[in-house]
PDB file of N, CA and C in Angstrom:
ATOM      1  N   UNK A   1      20.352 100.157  80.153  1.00  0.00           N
ATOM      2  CA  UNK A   1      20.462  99.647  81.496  1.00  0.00           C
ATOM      3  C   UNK A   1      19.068  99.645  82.113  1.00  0.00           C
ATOM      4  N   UNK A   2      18.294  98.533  82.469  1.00  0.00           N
ATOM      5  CA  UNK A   2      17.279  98.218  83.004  1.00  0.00           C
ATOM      6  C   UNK A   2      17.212  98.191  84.656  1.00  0.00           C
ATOM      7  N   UNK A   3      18.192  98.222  85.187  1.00  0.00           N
ATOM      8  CA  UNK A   3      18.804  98.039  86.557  1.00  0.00           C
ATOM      9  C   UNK A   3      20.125  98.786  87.113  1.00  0.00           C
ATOM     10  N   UNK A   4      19.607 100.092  87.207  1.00  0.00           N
ATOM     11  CA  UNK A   4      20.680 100.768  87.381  1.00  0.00           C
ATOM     12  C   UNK A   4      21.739 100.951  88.733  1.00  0.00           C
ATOM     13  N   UNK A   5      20.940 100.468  90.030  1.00  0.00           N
ATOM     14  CA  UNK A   5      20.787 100.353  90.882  1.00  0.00           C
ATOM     15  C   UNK A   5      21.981  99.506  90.887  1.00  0.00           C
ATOM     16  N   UNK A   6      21.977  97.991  90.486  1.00  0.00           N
ATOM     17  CA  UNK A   6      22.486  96.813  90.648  1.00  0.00           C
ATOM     18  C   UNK A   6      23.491  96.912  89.688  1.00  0.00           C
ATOM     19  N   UNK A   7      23.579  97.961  88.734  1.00  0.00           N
ATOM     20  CA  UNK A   7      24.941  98.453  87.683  1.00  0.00           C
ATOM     21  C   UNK A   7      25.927  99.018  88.788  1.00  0.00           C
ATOM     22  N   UNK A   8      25.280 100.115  89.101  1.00  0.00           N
ATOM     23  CA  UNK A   8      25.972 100.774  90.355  1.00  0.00           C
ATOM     24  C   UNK A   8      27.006 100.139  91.091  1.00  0.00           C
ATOM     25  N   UNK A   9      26.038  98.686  92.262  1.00  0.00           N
ATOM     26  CA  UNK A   9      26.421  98.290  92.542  1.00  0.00           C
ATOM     27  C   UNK A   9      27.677  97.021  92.288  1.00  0.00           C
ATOM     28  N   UNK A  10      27.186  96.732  91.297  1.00  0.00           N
ATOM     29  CA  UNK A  10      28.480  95.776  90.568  1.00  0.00           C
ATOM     30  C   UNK A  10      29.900  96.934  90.126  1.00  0.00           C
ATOM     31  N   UNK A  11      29.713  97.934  89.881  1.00  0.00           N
ATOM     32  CA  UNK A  11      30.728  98.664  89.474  1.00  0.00           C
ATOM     33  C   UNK A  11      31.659  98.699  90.815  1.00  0.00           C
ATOM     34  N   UNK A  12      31.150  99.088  92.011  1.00  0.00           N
ATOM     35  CA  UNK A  12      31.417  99.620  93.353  1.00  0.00           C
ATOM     36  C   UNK A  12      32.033  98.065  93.428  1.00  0.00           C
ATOM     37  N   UNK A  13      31.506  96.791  93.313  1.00  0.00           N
ATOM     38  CA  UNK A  13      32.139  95.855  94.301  1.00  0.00           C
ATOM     39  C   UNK A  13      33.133  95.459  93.714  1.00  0.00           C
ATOM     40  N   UNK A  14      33.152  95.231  91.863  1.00  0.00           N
ATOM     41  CA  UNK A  14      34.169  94.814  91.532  1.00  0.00           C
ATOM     42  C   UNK A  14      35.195  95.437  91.341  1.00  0.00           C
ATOM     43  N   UNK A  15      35.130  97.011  90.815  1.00  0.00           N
ATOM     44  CA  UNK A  15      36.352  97.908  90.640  1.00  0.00           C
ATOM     45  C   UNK A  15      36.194  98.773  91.413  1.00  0.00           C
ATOM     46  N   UNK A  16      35.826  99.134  92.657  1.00  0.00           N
ATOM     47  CA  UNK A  16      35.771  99.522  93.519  1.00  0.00           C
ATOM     48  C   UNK A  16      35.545 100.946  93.193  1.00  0.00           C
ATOM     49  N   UNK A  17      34.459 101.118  92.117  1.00  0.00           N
ATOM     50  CA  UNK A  17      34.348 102.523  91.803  1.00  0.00           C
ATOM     51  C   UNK A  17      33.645 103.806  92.886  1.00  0.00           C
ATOM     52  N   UNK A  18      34.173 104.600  92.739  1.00  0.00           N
ATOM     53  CA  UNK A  18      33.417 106.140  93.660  1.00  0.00           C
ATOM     54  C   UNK A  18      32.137 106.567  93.097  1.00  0.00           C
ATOM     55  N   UNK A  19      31.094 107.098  93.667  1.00  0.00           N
ATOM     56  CA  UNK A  19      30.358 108.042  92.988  1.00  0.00           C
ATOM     57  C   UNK A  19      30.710 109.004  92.876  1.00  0.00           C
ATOM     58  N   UNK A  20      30.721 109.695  91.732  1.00  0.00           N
ATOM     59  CA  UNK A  20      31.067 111.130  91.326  1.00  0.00           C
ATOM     60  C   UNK A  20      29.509 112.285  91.445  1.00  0.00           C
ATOM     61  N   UNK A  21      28.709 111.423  90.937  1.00  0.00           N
ATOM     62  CA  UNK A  21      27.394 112.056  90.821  1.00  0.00           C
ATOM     63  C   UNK A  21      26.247 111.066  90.367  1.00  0.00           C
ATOM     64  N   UNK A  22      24.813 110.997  91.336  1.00  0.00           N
ATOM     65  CA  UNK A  22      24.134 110.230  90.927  1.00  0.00           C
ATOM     66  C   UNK A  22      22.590 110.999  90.562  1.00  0.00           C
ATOM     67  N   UNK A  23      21.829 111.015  89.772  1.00  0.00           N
ATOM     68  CA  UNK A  23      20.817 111.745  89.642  1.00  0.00           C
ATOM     69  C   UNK A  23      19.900 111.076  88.769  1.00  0.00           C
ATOM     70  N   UNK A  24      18.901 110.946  90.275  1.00  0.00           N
ATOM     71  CA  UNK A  24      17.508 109.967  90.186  1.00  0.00           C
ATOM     72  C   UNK A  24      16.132 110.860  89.883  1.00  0.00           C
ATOM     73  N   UNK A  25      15.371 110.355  89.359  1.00  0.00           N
ATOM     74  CA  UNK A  25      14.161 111.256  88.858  1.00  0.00           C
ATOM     75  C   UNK A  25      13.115 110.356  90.263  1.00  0.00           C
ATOM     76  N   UNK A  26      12.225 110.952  90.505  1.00  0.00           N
ATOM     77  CA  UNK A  26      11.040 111.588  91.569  1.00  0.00           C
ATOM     78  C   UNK A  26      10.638 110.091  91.676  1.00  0.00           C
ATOM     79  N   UNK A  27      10.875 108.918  91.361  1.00  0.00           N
ATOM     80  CA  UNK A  27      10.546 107.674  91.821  1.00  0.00           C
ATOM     81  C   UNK A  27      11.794 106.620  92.000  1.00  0.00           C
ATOM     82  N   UNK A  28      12.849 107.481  91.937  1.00  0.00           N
ATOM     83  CA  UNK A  28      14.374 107.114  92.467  1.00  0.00           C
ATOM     84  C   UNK A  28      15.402 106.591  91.755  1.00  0.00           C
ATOM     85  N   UNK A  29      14.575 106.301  90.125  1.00  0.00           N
ATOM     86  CA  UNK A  29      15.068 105.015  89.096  1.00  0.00           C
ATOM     87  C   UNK A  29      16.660 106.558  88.536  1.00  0.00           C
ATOM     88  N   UNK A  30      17.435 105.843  88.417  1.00  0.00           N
ATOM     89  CA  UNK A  30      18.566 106.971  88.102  1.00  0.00           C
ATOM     90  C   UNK A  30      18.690 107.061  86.611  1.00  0.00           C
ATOM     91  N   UNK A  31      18.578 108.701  86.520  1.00  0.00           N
ATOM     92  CA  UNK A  31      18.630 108.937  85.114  1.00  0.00           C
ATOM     93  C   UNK A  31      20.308 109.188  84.655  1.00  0.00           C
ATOM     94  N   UNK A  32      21.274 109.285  85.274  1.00  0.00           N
ATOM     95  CA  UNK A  32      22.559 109.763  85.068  1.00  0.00           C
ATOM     96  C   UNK A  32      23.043 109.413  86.436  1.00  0.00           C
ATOM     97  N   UNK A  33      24.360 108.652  85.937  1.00  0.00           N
ATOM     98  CA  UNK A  33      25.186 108.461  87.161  1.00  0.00           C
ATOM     99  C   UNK A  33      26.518 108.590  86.659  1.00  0.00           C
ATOM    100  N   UNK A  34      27.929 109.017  86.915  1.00  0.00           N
ATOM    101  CA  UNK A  34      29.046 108.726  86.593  1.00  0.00           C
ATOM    102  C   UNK A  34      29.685 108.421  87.988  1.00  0.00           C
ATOM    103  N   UNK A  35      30.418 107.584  87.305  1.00  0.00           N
ATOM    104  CA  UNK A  35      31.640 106.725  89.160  1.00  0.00           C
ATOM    105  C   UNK A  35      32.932 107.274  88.326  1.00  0.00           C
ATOM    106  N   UNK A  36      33.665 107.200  89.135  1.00  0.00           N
ATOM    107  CA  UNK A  36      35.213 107.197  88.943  1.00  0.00           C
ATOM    108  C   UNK A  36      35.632 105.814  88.796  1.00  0.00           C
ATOM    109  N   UNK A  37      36.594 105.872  87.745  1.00  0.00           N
ATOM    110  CA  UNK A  37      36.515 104.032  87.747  1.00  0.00           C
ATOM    111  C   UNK A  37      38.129 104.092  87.396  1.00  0.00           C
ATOM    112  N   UNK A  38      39.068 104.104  88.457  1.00  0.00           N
ATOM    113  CA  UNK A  38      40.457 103.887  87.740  1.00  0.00           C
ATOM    114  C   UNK A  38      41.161 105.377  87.721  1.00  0.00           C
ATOM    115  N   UNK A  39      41.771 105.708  86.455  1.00  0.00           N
ATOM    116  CA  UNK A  39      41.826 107.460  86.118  1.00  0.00           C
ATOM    117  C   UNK A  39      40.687 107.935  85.291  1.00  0.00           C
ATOM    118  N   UNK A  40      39.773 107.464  85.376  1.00  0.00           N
ATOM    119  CA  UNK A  40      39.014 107.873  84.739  1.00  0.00           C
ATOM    120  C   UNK A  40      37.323 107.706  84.940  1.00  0.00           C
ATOM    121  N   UNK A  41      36.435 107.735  84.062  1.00  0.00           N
ATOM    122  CA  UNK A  41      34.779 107.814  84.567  1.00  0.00           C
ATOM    123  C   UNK A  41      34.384 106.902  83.504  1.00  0.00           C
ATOM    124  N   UNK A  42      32.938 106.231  83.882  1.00  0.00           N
ATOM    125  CA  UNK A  42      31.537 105.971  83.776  1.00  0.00           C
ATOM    126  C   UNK A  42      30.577 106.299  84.046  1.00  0.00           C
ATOM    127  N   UNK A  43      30.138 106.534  82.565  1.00  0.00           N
ATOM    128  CA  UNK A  43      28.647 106.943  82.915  1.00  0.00           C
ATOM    129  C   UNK A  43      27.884 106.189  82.473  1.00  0.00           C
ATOM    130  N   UNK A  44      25.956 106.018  82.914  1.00  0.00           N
ATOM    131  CA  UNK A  44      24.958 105.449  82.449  1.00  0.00           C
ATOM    132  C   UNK A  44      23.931 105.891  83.181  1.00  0.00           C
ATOM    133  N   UNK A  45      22.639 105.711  82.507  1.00  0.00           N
ATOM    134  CA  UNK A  45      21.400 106.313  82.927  1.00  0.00           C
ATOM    135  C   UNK A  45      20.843 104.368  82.811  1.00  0.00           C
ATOM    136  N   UNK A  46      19.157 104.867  83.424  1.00  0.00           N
ATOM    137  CA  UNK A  46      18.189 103.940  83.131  1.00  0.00           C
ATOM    138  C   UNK A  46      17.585 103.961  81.990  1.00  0.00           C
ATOM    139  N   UNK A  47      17.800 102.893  80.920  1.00  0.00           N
ATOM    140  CA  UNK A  47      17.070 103.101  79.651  1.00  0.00           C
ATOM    141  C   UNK A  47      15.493 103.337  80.093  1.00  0.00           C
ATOM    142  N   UNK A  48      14.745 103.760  78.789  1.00  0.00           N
ATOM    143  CA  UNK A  48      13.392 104.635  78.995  1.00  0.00           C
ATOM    144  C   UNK A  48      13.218 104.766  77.421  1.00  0.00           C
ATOM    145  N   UNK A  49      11.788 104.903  77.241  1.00  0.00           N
ATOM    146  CA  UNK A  49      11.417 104.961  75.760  1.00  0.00           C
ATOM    147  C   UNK A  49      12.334 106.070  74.821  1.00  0.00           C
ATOM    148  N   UNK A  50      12.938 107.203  75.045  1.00  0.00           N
ATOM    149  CA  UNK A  50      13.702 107.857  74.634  1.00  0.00           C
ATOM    150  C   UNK A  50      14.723 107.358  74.640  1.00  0.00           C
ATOM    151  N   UNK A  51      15.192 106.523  75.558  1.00  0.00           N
ATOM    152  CA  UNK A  51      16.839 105.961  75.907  1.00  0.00           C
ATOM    153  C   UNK A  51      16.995 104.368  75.738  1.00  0.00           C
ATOM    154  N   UNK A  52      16.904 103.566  74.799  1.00  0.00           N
ATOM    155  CA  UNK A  52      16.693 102.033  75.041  1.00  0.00           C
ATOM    156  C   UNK A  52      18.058 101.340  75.212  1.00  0.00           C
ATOM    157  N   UNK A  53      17.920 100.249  76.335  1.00  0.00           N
ATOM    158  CA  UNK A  53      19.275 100.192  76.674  1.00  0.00           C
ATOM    159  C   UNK A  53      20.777  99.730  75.617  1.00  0.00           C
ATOM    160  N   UNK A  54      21.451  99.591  75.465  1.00  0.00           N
ATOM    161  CA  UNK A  54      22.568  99.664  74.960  1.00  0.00           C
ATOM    162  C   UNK A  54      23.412  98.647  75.781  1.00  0.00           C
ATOM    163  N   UNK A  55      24.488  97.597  75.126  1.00  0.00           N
ATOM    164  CA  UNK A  55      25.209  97.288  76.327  1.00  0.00           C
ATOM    165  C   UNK A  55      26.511  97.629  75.436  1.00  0.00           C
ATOM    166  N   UNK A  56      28.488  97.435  75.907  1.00  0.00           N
ATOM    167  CA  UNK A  56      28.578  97.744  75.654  1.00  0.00           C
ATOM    168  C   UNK A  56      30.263  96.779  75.434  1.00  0.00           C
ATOM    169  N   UNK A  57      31.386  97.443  75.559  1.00  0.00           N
ATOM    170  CA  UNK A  57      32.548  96.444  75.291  1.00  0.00           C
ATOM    171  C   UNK A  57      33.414  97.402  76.174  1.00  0.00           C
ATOM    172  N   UNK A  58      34.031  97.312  77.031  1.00  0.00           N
ATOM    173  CA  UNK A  58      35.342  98.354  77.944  1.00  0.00           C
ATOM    174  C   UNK A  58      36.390  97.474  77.867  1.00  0.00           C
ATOM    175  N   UNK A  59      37.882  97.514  77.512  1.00  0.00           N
ATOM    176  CA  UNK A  59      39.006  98.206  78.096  1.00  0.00           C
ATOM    177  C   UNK A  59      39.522  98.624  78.916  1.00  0.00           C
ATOM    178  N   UNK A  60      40.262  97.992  80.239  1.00  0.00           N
ATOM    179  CA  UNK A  60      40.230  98.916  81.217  1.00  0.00           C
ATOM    180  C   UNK A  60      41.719  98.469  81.505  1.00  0.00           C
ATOM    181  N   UNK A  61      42.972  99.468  81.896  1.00  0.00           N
ATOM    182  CA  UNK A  61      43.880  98.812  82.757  1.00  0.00           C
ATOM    183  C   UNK A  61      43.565  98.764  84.367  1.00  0.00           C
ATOM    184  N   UNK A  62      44.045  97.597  85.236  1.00  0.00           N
ATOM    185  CA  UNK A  62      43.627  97.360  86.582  1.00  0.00           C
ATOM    186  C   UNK A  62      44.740  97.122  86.891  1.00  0.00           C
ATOM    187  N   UNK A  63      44.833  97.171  88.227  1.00  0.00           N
ATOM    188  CA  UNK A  63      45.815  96.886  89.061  1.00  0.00           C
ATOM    189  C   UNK A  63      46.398  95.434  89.241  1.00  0.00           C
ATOM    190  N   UNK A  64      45.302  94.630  89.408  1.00  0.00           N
ATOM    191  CA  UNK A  64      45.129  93.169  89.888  1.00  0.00           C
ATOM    192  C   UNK A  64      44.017  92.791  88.875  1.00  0.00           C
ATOM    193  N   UNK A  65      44.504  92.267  87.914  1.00  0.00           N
ATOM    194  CA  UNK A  65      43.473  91.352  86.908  1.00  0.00           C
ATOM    195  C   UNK A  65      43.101  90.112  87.632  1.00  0.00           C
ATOM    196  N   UNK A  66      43.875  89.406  88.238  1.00  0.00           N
ATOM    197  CA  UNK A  66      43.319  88.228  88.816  1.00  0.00           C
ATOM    198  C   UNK A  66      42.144  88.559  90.037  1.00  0.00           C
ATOM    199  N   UNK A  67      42.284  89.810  91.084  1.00  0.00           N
ATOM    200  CA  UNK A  67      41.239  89.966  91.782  1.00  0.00           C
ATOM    201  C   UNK A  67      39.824  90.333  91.465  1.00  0.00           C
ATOM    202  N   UNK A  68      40.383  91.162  89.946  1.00  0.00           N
ATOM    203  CA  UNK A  68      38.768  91.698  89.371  1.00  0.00           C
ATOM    204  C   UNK A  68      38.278  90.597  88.892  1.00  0.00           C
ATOM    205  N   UNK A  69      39.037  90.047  88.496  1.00  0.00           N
ATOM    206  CA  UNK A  69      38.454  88.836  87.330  1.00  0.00           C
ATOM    207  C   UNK A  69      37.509  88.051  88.772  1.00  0.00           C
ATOM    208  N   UNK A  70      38.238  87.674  89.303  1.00  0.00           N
ATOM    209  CA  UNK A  70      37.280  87.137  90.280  1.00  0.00           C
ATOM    210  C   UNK A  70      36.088  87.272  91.093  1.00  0.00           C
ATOM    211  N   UNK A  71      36.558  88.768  91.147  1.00  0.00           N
ATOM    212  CA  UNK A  71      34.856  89.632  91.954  1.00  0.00           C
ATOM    213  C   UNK A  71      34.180  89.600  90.952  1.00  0.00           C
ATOM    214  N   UNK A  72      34.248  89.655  89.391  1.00  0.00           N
ATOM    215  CA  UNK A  72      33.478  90.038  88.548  1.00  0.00           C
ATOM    216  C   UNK A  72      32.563  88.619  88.661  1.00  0.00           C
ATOM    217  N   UNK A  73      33.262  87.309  88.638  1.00  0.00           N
ATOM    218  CA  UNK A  73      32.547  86.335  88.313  1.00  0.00           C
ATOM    219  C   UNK A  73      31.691  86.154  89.784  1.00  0.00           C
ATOM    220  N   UNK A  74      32.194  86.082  91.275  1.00  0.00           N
ATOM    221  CA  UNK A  74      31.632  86.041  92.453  1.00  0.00           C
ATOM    222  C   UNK A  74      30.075  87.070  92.531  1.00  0.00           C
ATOM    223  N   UNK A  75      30.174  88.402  91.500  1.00  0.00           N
ATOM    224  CA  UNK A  75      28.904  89.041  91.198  1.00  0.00           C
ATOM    225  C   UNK A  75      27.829  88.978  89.877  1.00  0.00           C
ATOM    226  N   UNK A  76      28.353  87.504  89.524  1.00  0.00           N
ATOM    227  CA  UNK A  76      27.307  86.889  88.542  1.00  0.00           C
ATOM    228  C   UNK A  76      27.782  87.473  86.883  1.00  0.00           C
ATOM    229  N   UNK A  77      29.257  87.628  87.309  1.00  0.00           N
ATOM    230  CA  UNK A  77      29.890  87.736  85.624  1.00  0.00           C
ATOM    231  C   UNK A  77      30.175  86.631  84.860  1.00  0.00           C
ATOM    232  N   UNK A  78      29.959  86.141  83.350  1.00  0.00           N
ATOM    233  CA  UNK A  78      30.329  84.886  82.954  1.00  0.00           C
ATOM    234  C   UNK A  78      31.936  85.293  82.111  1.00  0.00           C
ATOM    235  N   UNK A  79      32.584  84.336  82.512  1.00  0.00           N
ATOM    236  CA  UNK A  79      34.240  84.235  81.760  1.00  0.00           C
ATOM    237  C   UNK A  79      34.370  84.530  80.299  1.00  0.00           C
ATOM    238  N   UNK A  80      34.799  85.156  79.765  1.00  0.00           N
ATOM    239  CA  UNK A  80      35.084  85.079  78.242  1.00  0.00           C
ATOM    240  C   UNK A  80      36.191  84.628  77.879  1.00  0.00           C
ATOM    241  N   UNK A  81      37.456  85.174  79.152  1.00  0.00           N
ATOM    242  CA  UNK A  81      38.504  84.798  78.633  1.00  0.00           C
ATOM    243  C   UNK A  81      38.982  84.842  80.147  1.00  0.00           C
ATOM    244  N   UNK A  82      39.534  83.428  80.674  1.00  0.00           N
ATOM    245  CA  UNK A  82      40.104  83.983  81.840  1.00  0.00           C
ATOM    246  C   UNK A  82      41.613  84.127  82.174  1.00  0.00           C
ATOM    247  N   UNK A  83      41.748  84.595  83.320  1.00  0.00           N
ATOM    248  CA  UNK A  83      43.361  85.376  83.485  1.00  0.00           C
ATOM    249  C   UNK A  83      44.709  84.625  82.750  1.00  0.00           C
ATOM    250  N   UNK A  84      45.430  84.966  81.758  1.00  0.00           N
ATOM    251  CA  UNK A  84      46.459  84.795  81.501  1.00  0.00           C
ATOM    252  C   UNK A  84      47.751  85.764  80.914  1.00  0.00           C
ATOM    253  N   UNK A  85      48.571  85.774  80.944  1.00  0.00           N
ATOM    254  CA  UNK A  85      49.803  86.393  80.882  1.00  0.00           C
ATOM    255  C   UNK A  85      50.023  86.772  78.960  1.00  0.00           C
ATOM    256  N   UNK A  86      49.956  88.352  77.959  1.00  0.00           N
ATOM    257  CA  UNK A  86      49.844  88.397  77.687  1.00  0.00           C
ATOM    258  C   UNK A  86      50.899  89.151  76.944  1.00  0.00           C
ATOM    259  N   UNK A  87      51.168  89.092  75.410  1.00  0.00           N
ATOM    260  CA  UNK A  87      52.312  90.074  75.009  1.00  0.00           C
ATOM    261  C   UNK A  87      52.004  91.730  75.676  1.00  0.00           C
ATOM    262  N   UNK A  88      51.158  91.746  76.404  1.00  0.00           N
ATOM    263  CA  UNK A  88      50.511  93.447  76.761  1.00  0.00           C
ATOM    264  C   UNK A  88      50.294  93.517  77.730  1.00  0.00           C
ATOM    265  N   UNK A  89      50.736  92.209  78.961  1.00  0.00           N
ATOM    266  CA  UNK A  89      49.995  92.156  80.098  1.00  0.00           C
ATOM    267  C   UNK A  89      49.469  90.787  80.351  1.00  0.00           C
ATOM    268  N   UNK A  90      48.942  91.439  81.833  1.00  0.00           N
ATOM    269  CA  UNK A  90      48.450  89.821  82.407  1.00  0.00           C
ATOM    270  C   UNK A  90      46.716  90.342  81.632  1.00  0.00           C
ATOM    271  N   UNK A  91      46.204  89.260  81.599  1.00  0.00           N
ATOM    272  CA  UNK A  91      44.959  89.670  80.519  1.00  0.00           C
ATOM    273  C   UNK A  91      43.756  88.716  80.646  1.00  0.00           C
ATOM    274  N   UNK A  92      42.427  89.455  80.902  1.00  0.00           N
ATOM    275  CA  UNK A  92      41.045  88.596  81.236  1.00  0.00           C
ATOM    276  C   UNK A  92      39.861  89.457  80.665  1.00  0.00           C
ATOM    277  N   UNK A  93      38.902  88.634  80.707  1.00  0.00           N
ATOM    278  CA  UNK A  93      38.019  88.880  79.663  1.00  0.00           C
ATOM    279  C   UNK A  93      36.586  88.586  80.630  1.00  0.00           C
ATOM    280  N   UNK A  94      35.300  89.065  80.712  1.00  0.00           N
ATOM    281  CA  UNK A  94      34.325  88.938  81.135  1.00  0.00           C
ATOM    282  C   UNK A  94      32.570  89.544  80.646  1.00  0.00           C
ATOM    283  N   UNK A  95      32.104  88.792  80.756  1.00  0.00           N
ATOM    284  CA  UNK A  95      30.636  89.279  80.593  1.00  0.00           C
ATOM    285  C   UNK A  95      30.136  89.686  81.787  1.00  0.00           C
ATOM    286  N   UNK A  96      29.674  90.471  81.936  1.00  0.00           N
ATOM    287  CA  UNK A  96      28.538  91.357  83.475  1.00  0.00           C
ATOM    288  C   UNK A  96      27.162  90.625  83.396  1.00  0.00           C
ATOM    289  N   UNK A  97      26.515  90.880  84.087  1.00  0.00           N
ATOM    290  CA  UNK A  97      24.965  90.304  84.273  1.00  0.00           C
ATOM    291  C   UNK A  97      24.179  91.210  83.798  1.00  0.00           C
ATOM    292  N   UNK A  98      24.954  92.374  83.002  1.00  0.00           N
ATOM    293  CA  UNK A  98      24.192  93.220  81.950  1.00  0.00           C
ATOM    294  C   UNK A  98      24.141  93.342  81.018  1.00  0.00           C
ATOM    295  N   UNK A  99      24.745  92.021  80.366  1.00  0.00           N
ATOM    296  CA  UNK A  99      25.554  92.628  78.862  1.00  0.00           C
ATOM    297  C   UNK A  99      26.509  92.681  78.241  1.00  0.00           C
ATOM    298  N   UNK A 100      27.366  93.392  79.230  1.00  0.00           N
ATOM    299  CA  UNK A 100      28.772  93.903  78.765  1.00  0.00           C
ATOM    300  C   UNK A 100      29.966  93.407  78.993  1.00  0.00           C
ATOM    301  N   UNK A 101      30.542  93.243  77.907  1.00  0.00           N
ATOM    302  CA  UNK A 101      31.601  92.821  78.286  1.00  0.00           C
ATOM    303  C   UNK A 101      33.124  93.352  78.535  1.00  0.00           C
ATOM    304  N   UNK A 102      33.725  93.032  79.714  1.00  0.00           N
ATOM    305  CA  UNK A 102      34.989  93.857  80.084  1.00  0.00           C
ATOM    306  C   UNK A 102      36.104  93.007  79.811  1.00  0.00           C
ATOM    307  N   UNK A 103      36.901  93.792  79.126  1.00  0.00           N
ATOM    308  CA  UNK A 103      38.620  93.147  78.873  1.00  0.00           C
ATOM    309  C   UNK A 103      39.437  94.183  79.727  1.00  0.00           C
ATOM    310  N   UNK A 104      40.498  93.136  80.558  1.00  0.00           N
ATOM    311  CA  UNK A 104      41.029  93.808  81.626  1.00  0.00           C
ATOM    312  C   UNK A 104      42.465  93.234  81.280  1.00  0.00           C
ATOM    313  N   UNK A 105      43.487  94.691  82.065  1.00  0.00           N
ATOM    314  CA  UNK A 105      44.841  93.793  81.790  1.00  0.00           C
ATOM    315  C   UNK A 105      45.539  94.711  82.411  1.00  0.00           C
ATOM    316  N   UNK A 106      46.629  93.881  82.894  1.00  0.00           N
ATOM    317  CA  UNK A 106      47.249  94.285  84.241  1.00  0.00           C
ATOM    318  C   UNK A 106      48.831  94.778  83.441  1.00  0.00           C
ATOM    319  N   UNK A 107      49.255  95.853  83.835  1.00  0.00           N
ATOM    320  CA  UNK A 107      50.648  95.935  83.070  1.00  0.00           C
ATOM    321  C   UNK A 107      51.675  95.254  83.749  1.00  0.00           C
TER     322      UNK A 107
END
């Protein structure tokens, strides 16, 4: 993660995650953050010559697949797969403006 700041913030707008704990080193860039995301957490630091970034693939059940799906793309996410009705759920698919890509599905 090159932009941890703007990770943060995409987490917060689209899944409306909490901070649990954020911890920035002496020029503010965050070395460790976890949010609450759902029942559960995320974590990520700022990659750094010891840490090079990584992106990654999530899984998540949501409440409203059609609303995330939408904030995700309104905050510069590209579609992979968009919202449809699935043997497992209502079901969507997205790339972040970091990388990663999230599969979401609504029971």
């Amino acid at each position: 993660m090159h932009d941890g700041e703007a990770f943060l913030s995409f987490l917060q707008q689209v899944f409306g995650a909490k901070e649990n704990g954020v911890y920035r080193n002496e020029s503010g860039q965050i070395l460790h953050a976890e949010l609450l995301l759902g029942n559960g957490s995320i974590m990520f630091g700022v990659a750094n010559n010891d840490w090079p970034a990584e992106t990654g693939s999530v899984f998540l059940y949501v409440d409203d697949t059609d609303g995330i799906y939408a904030k995700a793309l309104a905050q510069g996410s590209t579609s992979r797969q968009a919202p449809e009705n699935k043997d497992y759920g209502r079901a969507a698919g997205f790339r972040d403006p970091f990388g990663n890509s999230w599969w979401i599905s609504q029971l």
